[in-house]
N, C-alpha and C. Protein backbone atom coordinates (compact mmCIF):
# COMPACT_ATOMS: atom_id res chain seq x y z
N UNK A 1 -26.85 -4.76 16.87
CA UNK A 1 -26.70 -4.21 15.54
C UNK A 1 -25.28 -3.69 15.31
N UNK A 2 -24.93 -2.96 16.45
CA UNK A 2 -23.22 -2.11 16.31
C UNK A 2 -22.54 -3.79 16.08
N UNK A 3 -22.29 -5.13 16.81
CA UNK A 3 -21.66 -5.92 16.77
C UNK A 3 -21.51 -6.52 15.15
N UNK A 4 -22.58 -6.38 14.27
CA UNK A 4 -22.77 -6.87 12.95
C UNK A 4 -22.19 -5.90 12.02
N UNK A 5 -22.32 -4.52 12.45
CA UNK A 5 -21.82 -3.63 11.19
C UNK A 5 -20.50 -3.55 11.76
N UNK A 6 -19.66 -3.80 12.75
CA UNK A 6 -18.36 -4.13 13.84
C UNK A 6 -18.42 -5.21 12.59
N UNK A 7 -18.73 -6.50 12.55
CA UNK A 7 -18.21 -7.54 11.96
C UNK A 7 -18.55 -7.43 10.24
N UNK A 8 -19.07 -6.94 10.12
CA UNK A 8 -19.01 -6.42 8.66
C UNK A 8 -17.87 -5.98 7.94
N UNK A 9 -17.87 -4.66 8.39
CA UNK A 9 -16.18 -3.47 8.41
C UNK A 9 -15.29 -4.94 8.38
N UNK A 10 -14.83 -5.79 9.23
CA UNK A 10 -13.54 -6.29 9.52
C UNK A 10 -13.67 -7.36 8.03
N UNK A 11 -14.49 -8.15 7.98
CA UNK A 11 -14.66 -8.55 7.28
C UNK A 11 -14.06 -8.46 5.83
N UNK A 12 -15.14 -6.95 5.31
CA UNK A 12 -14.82 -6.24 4.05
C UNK A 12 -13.12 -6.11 4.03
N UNK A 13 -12.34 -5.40 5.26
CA UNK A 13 -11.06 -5.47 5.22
C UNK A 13 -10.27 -6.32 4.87
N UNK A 14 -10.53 -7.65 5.55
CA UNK A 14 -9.88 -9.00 5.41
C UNK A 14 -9.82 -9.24 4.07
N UNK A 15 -11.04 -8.84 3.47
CA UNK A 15 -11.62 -9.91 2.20
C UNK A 15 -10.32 -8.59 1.31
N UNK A 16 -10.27 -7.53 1.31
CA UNK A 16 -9.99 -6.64 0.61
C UNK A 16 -8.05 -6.86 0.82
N UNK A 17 -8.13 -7.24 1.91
CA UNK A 17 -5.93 -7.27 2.04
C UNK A 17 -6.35 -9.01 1.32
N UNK A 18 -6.44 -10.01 1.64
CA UNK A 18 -6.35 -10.85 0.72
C UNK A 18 -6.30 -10.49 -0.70
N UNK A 19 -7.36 -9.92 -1.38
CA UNK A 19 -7.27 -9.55 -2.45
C UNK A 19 -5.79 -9.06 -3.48
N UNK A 20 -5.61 -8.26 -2.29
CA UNK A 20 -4.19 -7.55 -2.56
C UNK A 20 -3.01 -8.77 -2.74
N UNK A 21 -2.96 -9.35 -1.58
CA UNK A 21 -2.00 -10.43 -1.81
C UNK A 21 -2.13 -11.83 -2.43
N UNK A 22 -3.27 -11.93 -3.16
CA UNK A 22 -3.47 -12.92 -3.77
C UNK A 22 -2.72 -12.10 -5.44
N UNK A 23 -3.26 -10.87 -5.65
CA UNK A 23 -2.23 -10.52 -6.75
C UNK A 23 -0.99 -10.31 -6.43
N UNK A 24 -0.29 -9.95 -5.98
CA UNK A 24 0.99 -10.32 -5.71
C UNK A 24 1.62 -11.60 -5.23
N UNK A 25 0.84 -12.86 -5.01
CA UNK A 25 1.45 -14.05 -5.18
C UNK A 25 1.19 -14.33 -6.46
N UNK A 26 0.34 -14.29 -6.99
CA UNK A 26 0.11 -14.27 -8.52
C UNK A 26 0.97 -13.93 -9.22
N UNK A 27 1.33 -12.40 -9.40
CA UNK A 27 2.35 -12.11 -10.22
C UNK A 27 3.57 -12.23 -9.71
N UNK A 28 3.83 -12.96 -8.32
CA UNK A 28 5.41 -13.51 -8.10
C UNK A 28 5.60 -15.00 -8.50
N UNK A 29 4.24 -15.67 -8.71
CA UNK A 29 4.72 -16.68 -9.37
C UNK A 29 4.79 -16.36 -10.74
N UNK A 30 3.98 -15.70 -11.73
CA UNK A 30 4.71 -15.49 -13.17
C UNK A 30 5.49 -15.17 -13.63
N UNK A 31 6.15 -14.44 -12.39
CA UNK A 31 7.89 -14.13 -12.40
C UNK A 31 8.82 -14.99 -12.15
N UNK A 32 8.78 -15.81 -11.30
CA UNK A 32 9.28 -16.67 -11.10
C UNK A 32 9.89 -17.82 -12.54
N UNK A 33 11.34 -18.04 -12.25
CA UNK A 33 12.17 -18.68 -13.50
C UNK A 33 12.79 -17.92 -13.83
N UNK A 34 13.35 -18.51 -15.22
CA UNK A 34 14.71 -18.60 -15.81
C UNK A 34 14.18 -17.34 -17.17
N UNK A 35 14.88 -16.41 -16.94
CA UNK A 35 14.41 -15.41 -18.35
C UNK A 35 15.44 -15.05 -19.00
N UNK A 36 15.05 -14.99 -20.39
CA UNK A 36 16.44 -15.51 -21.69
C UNK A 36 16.29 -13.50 -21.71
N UNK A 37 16.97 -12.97 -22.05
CA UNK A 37 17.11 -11.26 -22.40
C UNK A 37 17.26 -11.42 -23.90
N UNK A 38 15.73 -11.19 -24.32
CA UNK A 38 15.46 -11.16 -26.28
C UNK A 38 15.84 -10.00 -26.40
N UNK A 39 15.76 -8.90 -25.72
CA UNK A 39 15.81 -7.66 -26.64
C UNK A 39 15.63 -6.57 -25.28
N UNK A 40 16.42 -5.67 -26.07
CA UNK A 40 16.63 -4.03 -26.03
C UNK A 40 16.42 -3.28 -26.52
N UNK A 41 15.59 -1.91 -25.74
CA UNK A 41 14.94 -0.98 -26.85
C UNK A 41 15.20 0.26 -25.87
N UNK A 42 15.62 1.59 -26.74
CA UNK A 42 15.41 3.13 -25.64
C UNK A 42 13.78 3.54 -26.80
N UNK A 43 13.01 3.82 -26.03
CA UNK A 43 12.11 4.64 -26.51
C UNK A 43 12.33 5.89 -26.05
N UNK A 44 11.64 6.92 -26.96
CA UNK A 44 11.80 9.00 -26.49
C UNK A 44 10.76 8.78 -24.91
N UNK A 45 11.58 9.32 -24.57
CA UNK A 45 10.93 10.42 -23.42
C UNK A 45 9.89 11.09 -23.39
N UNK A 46 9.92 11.34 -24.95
CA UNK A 46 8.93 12.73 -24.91
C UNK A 46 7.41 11.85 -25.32
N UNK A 47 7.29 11.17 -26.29
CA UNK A 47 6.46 10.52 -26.34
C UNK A 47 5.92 8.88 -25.74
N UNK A 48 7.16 8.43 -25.12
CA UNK A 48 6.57 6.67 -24.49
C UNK A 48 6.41 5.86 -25.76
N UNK A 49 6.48 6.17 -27.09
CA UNK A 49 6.40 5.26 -28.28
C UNK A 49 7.26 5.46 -29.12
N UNK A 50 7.95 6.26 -30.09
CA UNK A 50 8.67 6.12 -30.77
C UNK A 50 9.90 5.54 -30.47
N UNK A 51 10.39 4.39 -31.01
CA UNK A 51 11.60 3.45 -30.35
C UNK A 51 12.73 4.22 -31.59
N UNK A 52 13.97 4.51 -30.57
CA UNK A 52 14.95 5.27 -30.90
C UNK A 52 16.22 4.27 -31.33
N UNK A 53 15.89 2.99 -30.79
CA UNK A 53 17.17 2.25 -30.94
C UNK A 53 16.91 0.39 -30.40
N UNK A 54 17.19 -0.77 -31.28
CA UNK A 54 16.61 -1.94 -30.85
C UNK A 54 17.78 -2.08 -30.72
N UNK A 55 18.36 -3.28 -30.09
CA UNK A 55 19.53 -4.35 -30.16
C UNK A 55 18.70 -5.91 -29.40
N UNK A 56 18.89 -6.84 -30.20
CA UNK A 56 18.66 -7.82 -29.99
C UNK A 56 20.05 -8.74 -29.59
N UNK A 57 20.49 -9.56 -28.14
CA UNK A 57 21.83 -9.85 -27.97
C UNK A 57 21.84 -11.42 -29.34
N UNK A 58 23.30 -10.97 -29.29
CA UNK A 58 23.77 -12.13 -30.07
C UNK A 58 25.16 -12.98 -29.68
N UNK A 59 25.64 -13.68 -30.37
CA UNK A 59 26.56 -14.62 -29.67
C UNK A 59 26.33 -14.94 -27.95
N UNK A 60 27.64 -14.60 -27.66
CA UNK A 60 27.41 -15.65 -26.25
C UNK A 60 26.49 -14.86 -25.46
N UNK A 61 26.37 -13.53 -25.53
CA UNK A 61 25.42 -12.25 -25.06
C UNK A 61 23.80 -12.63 -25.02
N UNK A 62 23.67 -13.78 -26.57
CA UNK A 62 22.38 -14.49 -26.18
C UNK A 62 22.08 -15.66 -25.17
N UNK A 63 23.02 -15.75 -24.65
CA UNK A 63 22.75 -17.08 -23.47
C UNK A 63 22.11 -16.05 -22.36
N UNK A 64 22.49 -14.70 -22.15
CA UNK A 64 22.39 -14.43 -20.80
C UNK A 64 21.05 -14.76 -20.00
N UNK A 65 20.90 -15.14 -18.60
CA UNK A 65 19.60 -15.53 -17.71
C UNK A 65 19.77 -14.71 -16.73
N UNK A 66 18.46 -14.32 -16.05
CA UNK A 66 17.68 -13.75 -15.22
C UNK A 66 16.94 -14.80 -14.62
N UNK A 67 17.13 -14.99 -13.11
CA UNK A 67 16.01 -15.67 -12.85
C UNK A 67 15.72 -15.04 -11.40
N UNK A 68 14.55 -15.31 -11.38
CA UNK A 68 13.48 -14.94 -9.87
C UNK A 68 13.11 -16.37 -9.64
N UNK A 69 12.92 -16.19 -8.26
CA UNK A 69 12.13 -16.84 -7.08
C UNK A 69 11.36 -16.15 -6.52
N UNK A 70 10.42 -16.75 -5.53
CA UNK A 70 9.64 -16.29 -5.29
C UNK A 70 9.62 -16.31 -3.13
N UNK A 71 11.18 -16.64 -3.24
CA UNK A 71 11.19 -15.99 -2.06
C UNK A 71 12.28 -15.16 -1.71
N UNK A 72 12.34 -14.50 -2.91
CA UNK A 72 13.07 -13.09 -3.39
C UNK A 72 14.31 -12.99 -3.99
N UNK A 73 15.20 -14.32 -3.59
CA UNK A 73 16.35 -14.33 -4.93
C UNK A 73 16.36 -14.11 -6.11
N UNK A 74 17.41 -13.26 -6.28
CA UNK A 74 17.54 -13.37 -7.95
C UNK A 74 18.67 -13.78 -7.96
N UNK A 75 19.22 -13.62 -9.54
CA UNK A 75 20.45 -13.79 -10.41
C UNK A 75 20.83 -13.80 -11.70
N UNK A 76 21.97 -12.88 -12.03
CA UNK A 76 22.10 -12.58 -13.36
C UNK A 76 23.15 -13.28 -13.84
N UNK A 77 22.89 -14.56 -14.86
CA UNK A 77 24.60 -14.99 -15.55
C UNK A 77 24.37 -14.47 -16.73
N UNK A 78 25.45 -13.65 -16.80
CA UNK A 78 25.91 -13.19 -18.24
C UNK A 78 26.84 -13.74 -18.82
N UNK A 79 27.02 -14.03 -19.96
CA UNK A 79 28.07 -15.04 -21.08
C UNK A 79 28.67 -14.39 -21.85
N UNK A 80 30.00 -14.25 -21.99
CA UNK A 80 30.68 -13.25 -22.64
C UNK A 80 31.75 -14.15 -23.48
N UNK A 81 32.45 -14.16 -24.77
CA UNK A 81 33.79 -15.02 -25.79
C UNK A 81 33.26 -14.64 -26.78
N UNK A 82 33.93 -15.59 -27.11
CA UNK A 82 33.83 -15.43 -29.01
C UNK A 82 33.40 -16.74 -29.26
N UNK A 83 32.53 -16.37 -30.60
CA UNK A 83 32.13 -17.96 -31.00
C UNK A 83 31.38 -18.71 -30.28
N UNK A 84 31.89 -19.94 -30.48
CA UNK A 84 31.15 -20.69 -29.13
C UNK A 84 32.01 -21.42 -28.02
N UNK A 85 32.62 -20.36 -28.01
CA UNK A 85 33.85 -20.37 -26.57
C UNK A 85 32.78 -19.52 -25.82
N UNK A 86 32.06 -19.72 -24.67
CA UNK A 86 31.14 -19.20 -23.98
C UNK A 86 31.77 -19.16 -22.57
N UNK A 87 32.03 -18.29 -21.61
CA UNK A 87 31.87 -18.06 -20.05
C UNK A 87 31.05 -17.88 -19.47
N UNK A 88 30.76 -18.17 -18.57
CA UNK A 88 29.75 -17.44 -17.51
C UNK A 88 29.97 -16.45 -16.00
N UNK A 89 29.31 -15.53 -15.64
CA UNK A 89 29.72 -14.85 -14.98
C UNK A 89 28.34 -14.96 -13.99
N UNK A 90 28.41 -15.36 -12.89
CA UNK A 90 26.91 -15.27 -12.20
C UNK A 90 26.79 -14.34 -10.79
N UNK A 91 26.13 -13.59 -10.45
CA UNK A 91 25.99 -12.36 -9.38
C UNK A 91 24.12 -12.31 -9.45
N UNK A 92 24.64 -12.64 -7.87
CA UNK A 92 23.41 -13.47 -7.22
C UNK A 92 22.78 -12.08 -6.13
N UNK A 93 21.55 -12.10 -5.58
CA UNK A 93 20.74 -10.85 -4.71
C UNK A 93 19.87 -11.27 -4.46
N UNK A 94 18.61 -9.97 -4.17
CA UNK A 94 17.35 -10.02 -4.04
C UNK A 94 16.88 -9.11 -4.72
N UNK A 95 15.06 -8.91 -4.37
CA UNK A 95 14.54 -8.32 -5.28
C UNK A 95 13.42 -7.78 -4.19
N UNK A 96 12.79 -6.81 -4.61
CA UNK A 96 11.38 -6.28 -4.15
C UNK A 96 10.30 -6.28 -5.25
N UNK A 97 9.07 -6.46 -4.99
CA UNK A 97 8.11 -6.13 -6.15
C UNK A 97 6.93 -6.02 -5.14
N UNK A 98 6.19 -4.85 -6.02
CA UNK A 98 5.15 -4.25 -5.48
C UNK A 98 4.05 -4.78 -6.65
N UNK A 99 2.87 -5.25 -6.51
CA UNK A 99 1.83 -5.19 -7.87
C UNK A 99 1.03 -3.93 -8.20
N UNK A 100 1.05 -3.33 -6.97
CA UNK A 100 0.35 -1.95 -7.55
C UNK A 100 1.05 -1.00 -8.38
N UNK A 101 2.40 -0.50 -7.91
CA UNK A 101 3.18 0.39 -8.44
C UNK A 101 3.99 -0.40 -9.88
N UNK A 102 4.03 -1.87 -9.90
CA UNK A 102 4.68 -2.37 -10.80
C UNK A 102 6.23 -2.46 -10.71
N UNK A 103 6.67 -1.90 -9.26
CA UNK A 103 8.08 -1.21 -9.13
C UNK A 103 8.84 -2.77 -8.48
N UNK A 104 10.08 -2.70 -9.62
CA UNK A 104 10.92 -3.93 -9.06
C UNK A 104 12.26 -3.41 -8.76
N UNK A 105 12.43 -3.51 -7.42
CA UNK A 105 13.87 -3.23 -7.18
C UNK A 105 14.97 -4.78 -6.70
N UNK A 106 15.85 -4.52 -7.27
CA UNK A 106 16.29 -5.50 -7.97
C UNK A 106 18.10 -5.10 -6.88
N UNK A 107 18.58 -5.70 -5.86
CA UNK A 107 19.82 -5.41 -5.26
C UNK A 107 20.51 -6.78 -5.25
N UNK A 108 21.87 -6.55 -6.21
CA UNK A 108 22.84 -7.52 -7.00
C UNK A 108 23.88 -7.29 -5.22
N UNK A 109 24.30 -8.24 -5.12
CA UNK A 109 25.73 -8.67 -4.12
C UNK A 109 26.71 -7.59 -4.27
N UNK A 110 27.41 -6.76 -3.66
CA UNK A 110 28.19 -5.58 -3.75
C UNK A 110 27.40 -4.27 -4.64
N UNK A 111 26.55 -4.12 -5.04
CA UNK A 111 26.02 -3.31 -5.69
C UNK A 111 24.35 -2.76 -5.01
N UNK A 112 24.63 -1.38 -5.30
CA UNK A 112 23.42 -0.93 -4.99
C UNK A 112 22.24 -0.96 -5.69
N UNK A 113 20.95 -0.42 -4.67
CA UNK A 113 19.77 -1.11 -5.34
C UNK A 113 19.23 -0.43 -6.78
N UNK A 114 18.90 -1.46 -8.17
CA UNK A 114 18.45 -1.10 -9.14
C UNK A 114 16.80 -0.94 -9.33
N UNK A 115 16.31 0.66 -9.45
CA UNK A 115 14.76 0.49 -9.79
C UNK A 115 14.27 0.70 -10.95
N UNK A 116 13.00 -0.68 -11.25
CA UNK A 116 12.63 -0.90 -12.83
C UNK A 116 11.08 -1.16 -12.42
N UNK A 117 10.41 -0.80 -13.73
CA UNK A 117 9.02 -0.56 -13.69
C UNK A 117 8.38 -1.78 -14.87
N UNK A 118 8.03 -2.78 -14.37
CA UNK A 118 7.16 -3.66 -14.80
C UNK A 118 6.26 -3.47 -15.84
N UNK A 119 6.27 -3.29 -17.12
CA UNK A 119 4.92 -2.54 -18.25
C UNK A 119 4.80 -4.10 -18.94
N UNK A 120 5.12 -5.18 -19.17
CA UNK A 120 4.48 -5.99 -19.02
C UNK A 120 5.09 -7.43 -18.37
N UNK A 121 4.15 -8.50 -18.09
CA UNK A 121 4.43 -9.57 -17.19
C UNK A 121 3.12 -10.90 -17.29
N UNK A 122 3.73 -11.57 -18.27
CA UNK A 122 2.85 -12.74 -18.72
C UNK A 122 3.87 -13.65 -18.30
N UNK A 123 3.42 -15.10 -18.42
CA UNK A 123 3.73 -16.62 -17.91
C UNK A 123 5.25 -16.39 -19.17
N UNK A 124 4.95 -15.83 -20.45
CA UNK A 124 6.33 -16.44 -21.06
C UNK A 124 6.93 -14.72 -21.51
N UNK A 125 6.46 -13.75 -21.00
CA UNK A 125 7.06 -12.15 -21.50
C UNK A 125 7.28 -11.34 -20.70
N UNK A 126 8.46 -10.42 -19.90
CA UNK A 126 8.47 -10.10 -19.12
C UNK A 126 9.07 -8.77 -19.68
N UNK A 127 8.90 -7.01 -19.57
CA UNK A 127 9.35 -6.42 -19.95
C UNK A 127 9.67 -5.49 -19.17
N UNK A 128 11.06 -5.28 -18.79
CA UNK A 128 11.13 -3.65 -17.61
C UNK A 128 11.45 -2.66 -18.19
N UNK A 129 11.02 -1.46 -17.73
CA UNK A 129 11.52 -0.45 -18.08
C UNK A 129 12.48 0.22 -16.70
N UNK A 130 13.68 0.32 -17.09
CA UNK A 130 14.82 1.23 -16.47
C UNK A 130 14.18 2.49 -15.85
N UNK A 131 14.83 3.06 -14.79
CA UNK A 131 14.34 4.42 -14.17
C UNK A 131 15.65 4.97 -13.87
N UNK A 132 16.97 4.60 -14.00
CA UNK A 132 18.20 5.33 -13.65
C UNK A 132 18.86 4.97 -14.60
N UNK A 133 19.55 6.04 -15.14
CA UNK A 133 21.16 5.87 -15.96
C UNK A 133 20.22 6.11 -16.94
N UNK A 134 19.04 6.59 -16.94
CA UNK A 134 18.82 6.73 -18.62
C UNK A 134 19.11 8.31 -18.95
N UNK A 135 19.30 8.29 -20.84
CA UNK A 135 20.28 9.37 -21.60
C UNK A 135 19.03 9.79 -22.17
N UNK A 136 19.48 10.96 -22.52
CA UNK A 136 19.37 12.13 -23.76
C UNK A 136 19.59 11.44 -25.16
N UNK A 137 18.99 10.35 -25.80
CA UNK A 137 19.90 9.64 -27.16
C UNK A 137 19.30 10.69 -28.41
N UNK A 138 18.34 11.36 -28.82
CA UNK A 138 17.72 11.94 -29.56
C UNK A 138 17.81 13.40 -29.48
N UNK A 139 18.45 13.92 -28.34
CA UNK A 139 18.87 15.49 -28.31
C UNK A 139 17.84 15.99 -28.20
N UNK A 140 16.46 15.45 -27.47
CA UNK A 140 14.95 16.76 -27.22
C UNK A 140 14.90 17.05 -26.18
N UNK A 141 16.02 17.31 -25.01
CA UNK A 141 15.89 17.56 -24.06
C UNK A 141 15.50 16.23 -23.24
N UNK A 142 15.06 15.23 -23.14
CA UNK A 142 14.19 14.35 -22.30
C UNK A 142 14.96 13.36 -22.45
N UNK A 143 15.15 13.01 -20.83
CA UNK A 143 16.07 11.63 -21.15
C UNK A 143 14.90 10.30 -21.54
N UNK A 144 16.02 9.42 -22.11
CA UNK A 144 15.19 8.61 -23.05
C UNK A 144 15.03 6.84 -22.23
N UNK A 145 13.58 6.11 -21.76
CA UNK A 145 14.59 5.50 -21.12
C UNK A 145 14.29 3.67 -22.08
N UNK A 146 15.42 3.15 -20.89
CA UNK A 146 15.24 2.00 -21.76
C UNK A 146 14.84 0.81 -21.23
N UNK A 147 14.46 -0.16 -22.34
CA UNK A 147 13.05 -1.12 -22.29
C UNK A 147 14.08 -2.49 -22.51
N UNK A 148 13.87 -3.62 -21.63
CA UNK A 148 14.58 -4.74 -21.77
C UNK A 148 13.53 -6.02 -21.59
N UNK A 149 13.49 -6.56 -22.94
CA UNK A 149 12.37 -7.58 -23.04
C UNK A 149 13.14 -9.07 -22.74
N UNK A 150 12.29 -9.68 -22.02
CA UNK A 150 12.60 -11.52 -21.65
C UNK A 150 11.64 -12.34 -21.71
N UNK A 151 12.21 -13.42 -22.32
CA UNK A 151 11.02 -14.67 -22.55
C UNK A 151 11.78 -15.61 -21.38
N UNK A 152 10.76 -16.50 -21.87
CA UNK A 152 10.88 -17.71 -20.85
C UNK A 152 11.38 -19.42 -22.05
């Protein structure tokens, strides 16, 4: 009887860490690709909803890509001119992601590590929210932080 409730327990465990890492291959493949940066937003601090400020990029600022892999590379090219005189600038890393905490840390080549919080993550919408360098933009005391949306 001890040998069956012995093989039970291990069991339930197994079945239960799979579980775990079947969502996190899951949501490293919906991360995975090329993500266009639609938009910028600081929402208050104080409430998590009132949006204090949008910018949507434009000119060459709209080319910029993000992309993940899923065996932890990233890379950011950003496009900077006038018109449609376009550059590119590309700075390549890795990444961490957790599915429980939602927490993506994100470490660019000469630069230290950036942490961002996952609030949403579909096949074509990906949205982080910032956890450092965020401001005071509204003067209520509470720093305010900010929200960077990407499609696919």
């Amino acid at each position: 009887m001890k040998k069956y409730l012995l093989l039970f327990a291990f069991s339930a465990m197994a079945v239960t860490s799979c579980e775990d890492d079947d969502i996190q291959n899951y949501e490293l493949d919906m991360l995975k690709g090329e993500w266009k940066t639609s938009k910028f937003e600081v929402i208050s601090g104080k409430d998590n909803k009132t949006v204090l400020y949008t910018e949507t990029p434009s000119g060459c600022a709209a080319k910029d890509l993000t992309e993940f892999r899923t065996d932890y590379y990233t890379s950011y090219t950003a496009y900077s001119g006038v018109g449609a005189t376009c550059t590119s600038t590309k700075t390549e890393g890795t990444f961490t992601y957790d599915s429980e905490t939602k927490e993506l840390i994100i470490t660019y080549n000469q630069s230290g590590p950036e942490k961002f919080i996952i609030t949403i993550l579909s096949n074509s919408e990906l949205r982080i929210m910032q956890t450092q360098g965020n401001v005071d933009l509204n003067g209520d005391m509470v720093n305010d932080p900010v929200y960077v949306t990407y499609t696919k």
